[in-house]
Structures are given as C-alpha cells and as structure tokens.
N, C-alpha and C. Protein backbone atom coordinates (compact mmCIF):
# COMPACT_ATOMS: atom_id res chain seq x y z
N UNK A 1 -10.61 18.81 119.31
CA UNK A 1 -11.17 18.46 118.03
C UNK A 1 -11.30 19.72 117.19
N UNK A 2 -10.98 19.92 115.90
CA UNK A 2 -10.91 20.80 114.79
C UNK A 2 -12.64 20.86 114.74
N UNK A 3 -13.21 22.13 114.59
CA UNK A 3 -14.51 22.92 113.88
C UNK A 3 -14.31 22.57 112.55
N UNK A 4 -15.27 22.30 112.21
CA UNK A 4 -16.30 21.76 111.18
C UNK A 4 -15.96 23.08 109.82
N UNK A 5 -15.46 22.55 108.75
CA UNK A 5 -14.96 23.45 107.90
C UNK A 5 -16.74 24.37 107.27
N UNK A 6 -16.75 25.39 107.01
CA UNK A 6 -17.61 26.00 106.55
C UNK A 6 -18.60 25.63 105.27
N UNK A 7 -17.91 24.69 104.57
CA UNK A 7 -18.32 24.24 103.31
C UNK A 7 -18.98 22.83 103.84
N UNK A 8 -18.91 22.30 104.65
CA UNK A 8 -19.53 21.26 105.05
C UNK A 8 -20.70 21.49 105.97
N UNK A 9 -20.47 22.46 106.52
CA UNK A 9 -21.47 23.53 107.59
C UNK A 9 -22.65 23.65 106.17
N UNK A 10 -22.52 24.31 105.53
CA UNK A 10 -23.15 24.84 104.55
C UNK A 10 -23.63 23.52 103.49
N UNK A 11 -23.68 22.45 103.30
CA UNK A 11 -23.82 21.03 103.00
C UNK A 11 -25.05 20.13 104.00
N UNK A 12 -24.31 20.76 104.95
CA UNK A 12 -25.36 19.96 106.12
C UNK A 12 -26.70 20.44 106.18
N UNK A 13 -26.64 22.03 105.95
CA UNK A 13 -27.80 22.59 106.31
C UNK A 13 -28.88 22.71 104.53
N UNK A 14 -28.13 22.76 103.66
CA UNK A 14 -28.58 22.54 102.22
C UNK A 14 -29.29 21.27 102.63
N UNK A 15 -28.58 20.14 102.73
CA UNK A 15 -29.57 18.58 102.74
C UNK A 15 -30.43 18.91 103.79
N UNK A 16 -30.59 19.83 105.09
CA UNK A 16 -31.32 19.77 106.50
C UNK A 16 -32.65 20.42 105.46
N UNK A 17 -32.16 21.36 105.04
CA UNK A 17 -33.28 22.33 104.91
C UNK A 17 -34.07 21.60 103.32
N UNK A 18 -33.76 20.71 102.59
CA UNK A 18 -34.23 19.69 101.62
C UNK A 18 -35.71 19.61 102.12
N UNK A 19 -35.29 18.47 103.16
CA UNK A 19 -36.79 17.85 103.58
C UNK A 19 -36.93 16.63 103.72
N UNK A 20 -36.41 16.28 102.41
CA UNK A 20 -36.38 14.65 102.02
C UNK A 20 -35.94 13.89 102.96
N UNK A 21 -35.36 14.06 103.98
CA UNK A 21 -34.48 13.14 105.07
C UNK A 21 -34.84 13.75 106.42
N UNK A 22 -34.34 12.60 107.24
CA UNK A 22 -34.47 13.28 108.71
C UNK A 22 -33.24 13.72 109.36
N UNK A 23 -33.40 14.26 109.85
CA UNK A 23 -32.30 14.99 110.91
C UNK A 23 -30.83 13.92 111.08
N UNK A 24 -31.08 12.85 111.49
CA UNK A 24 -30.67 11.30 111.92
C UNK A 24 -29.73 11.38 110.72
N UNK A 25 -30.69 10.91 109.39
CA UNK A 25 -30.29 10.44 108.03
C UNK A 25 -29.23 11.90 107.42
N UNK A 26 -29.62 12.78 107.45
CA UNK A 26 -28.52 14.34 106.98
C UNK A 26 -27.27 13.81 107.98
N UNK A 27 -27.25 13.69 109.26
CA UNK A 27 -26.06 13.59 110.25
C UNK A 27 -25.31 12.18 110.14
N UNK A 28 -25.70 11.07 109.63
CA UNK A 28 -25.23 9.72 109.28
C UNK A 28 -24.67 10.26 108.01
N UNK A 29 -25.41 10.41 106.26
CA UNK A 29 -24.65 10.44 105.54
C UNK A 29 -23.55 11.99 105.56
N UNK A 30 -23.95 12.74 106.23
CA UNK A 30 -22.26 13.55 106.38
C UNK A 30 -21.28 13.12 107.42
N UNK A 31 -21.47 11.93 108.43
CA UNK A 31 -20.60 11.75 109.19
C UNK A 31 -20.31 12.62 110.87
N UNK A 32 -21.64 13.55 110.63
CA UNK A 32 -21.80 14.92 112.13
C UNK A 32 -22.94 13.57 113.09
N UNK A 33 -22.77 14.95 113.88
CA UNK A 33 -23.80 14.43 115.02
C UNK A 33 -25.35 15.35 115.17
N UNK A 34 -26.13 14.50 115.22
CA UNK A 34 -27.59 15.02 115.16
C UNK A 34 -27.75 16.44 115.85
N UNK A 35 -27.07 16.75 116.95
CA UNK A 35 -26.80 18.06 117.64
C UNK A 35 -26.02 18.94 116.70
N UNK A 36 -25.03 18.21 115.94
CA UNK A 36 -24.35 19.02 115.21
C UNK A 36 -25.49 19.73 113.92
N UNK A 37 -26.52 18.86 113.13
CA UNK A 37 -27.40 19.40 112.34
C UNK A 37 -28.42 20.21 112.86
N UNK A 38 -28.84 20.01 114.25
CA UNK A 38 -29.34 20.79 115.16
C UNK A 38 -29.13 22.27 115.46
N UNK A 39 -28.19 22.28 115.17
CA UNK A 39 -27.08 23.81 115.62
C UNK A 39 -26.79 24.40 114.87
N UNK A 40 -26.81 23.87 113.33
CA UNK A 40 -26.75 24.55 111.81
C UNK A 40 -27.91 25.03 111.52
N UNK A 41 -28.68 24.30 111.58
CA UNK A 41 -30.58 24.95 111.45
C UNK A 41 -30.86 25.74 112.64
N UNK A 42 -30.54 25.82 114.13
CA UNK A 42 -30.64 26.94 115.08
C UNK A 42 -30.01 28.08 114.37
N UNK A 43 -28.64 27.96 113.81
CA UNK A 43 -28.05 29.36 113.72
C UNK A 43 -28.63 30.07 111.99
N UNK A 44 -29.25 28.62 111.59
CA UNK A 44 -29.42 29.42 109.97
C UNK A 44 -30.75 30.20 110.50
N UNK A 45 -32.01 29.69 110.98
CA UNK A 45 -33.17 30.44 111.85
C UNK A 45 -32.85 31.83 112.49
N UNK A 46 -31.92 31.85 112.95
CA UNK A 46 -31.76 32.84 113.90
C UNK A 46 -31.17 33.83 112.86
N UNK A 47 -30.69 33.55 112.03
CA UNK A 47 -29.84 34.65 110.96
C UNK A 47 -28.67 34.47 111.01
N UNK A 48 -27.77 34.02 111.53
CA UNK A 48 -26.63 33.85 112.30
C UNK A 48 -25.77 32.92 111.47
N UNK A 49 -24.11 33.59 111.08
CA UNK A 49 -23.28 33.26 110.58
C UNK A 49 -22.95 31.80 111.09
N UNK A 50 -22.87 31.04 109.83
CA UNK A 50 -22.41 29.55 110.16
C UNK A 50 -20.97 29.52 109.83
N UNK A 51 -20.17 30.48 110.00
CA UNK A 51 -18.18 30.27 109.93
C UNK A 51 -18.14 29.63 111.35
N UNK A 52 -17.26 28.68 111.68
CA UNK A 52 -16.88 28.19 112.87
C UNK A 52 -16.43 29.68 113.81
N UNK A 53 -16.81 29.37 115.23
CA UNK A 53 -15.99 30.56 115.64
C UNK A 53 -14.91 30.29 116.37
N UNK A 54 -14.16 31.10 116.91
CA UNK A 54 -12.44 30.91 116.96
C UNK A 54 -12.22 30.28 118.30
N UNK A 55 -11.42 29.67 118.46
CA UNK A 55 -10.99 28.51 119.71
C UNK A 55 -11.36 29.27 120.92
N UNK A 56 -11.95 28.99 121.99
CA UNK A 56 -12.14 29.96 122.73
C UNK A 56 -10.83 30.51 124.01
N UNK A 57 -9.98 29.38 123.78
CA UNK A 57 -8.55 29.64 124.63
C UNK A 57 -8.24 28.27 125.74
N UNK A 58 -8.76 28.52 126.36
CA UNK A 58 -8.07 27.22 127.46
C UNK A 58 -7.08 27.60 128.77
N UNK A 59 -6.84 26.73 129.18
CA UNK A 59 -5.65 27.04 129.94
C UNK A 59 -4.20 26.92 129.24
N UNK A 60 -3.32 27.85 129.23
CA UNK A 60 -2.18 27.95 128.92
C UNK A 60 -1.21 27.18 129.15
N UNK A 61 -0.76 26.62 128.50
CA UNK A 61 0.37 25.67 128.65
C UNK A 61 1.17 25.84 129.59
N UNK A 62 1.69 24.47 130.78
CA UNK A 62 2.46 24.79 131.51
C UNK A 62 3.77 24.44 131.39
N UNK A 63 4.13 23.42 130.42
CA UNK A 63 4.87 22.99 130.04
C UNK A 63 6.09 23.78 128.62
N UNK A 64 6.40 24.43 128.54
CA UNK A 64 7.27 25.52 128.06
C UNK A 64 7.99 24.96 126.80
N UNK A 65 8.61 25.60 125.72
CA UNK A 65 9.69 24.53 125.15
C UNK A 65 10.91 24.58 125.75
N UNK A 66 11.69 25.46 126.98
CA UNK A 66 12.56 25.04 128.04
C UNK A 66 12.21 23.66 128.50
N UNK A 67 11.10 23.61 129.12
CA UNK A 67 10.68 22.48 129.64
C UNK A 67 10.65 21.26 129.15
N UNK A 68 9.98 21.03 128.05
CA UNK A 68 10.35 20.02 126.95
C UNK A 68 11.66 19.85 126.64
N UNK A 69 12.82 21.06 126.75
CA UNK A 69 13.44 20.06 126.44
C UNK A 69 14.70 19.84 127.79
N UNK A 70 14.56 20.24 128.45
CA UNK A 70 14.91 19.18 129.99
C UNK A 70 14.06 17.78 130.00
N UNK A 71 13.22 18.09 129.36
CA UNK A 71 12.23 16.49 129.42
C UNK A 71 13.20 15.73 128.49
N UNK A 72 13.33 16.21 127.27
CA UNK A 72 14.14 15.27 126.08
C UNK A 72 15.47 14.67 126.56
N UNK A 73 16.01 16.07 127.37
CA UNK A 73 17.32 15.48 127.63
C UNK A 73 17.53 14.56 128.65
N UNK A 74 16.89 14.49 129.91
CA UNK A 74 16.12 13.31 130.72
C UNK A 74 16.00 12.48 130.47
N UNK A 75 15.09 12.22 129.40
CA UNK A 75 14.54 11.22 128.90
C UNK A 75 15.84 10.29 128.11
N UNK A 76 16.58 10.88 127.51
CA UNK A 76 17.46 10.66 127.24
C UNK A 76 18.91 9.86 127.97
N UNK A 77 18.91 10.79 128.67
CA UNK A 77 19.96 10.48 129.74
C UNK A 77 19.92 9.00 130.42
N UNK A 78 18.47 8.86 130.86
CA UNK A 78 18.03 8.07 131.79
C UNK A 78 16.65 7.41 131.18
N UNK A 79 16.63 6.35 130.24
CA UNK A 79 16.01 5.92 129.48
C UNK A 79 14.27 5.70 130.17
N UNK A 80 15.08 4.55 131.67
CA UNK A 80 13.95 4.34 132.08
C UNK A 80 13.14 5.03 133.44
N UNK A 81 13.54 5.89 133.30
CA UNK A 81 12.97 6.99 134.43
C UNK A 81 11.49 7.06 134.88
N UNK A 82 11.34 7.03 136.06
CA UNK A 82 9.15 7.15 136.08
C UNK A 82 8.39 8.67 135.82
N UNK A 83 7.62 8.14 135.15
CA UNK A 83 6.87 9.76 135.54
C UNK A 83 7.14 10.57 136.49
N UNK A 84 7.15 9.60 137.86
CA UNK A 84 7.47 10.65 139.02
C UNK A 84 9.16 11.21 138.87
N UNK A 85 9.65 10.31 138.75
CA UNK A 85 11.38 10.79 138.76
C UNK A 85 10.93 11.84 137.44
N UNK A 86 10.56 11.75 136.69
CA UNK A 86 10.65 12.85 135.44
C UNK A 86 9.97 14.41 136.12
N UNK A 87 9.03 14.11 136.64
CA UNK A 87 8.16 15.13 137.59
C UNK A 87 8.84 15.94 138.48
N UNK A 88 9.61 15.10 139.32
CA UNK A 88 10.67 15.76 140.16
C UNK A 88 11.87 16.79 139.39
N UNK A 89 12.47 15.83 138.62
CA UNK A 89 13.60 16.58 137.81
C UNK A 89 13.09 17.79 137.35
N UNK A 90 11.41 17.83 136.81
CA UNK A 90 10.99 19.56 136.33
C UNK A 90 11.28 20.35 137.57
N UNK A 91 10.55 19.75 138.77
CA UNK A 91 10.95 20.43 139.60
C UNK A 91 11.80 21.01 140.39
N UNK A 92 12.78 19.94 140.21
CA UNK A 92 14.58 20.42 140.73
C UNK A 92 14.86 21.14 139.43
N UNK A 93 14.95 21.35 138.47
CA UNK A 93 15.88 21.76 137.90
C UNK A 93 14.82 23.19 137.18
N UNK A 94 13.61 23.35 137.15
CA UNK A 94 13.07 24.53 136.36
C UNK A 94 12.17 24.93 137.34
N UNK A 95 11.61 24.25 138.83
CA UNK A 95 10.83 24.84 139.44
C UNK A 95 9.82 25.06 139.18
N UNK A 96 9.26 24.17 138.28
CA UNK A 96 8.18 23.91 137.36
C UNK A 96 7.34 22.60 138.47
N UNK A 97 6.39 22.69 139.22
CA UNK A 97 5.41 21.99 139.49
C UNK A 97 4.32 21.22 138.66
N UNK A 98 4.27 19.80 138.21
CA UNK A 98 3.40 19.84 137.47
C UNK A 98 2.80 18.22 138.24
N UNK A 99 1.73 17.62 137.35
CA UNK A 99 1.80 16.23 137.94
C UNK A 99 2.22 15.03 137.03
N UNK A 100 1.97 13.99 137.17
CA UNK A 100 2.61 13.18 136.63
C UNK A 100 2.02 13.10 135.17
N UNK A 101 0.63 13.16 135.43
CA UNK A 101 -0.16 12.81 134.11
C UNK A 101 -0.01 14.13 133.35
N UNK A 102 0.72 15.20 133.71
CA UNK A 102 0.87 16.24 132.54
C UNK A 102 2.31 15.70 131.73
N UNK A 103 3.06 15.64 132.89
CA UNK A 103 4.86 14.60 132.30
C UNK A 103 4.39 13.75 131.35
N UNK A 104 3.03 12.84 131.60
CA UNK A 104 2.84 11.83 130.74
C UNK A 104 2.63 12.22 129.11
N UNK A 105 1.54 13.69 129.35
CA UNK A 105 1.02 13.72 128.01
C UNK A 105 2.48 14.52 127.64
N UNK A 106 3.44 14.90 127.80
CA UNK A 106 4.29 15.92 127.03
C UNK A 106 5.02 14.47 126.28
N UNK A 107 4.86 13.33 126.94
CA UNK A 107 6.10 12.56 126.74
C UNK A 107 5.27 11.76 125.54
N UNK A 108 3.89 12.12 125.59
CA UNK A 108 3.67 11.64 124.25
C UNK A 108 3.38 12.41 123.21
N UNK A 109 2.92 13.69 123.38
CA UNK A 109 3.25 14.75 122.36
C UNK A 109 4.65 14.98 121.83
N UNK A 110 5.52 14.97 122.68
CA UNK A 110 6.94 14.92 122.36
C UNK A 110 7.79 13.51 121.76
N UNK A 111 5.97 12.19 121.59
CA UNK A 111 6.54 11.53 121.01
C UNK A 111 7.83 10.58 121.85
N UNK A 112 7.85 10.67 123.17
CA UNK A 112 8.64 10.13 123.73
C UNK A 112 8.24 8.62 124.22
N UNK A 113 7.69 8.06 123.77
CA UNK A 113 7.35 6.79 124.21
C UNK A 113 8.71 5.96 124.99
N UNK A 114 8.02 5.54 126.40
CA UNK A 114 9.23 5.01 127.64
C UNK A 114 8.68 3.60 127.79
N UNK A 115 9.67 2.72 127.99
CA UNK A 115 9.88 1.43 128.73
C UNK A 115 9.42 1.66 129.84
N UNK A 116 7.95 0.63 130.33
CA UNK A 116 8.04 0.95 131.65
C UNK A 116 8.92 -0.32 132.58
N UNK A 117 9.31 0.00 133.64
CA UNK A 117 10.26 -0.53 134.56
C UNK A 117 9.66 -2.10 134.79
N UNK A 118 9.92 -3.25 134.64
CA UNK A 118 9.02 -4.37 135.08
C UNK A 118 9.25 -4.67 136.51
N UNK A 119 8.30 -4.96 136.71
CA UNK A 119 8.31 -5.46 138.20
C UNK A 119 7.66 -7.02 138.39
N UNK A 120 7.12 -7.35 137.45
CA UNK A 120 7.56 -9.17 137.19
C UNK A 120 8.33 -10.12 137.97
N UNK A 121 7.66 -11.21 138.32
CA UNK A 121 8.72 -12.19 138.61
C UNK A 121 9.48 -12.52 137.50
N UNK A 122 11.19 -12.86 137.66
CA UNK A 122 12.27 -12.58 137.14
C UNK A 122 12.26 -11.80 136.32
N UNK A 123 12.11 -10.55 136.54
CA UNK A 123 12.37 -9.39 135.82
C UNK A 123 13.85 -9.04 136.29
C-alpha cells in the first residue's frame, strides 16, 4: 500500500488538532484509519516530521526479468500448464527454485491469466 501523501497528512492533523470532532469522525470524513490520526498527532507532539518515510525494503525479488520472461514464453508455448509444471520449468531451465504461489503471483503481475485444466465429469 502507497504512504499517505503529505498534504493529506497535514489535513488530518489541521481537522485533529480543531477540536470540533472526534478522532473516529476526522478518520471517517478523510477516509484514514483512527490509528492513522493517532500517529499524526503522536508525531506532531513529539516535534517530528510528518513526510511519509521511505519504503523500508523487503525481500528482494526472486523472480528476475530473465525469469519472467521464460515464464511468458512457457506460458505461451503451453497454454495450459500448472503452476507446478511452470515451477519446474524455472527450475530446469534457470535453476531458479521458487514455489508455486510465487509462479502464481508473477503470472498475475505479468498479467498472465491461465485456463485452469478441468477435471469435471466430461471434461
């Protein structure tokens, strides 16, 4: 989720610091969360800059744009392939270990939406 632009930071805490309203009522009509008006009035108290601060990092992508696009061309190739067959192929062919549910999210970041295989009577 995107941090809270500065001008709205600075909105929240103008109506907080009003009076006229409660905590509840400031966080309903801007659309935040009561913790969120909570945390604007902690940092305006404390002295403390209300600029969002910077993403703190994460884990690094394991999925590469090599990788993506052995996925595309896969995907391609072999329309209806499973997660796992897609999983494997990273791994035969880039030595890339991953699990299925990471294959899953690339294939929807990449916008790849798949047929899944039916297994239905008369399928």
């Amino acid at each position: 989720m995107k941090a809270y632009s500065l001008d709205l930071r600075q909105k929240v805490l103008t109506a907080a610091l009003r009076g006229d309203r409660t905590i509840r009522e400031v966080a309903d009509s801007f659309g935040v969360g009561t913790t969120f008006v909570d945390k604007v009035l902690a940092l305006h108290r404390a002295g403390e800059d209300l600029a969002p601060r910077p993403h703190g990092g994460g884990y690094p992508a394991r999925l590469l744009p090599r990788h993506e696009k052995l996925l595309r061309s896969e995907v391609r190739r072999r329309k209806d392939s499973t997660l796992e067959e897609l999983r494997s192929h990273l791994e035969a062919e880039a030595g890339l270990v991953v699990s299925a549910a990471t294959v899953s999210r690339a294939l929807t970041r990449l916008d790849l939406g798949r047929k899944k295989k039916s297994g239905g009577v008369g399928a």
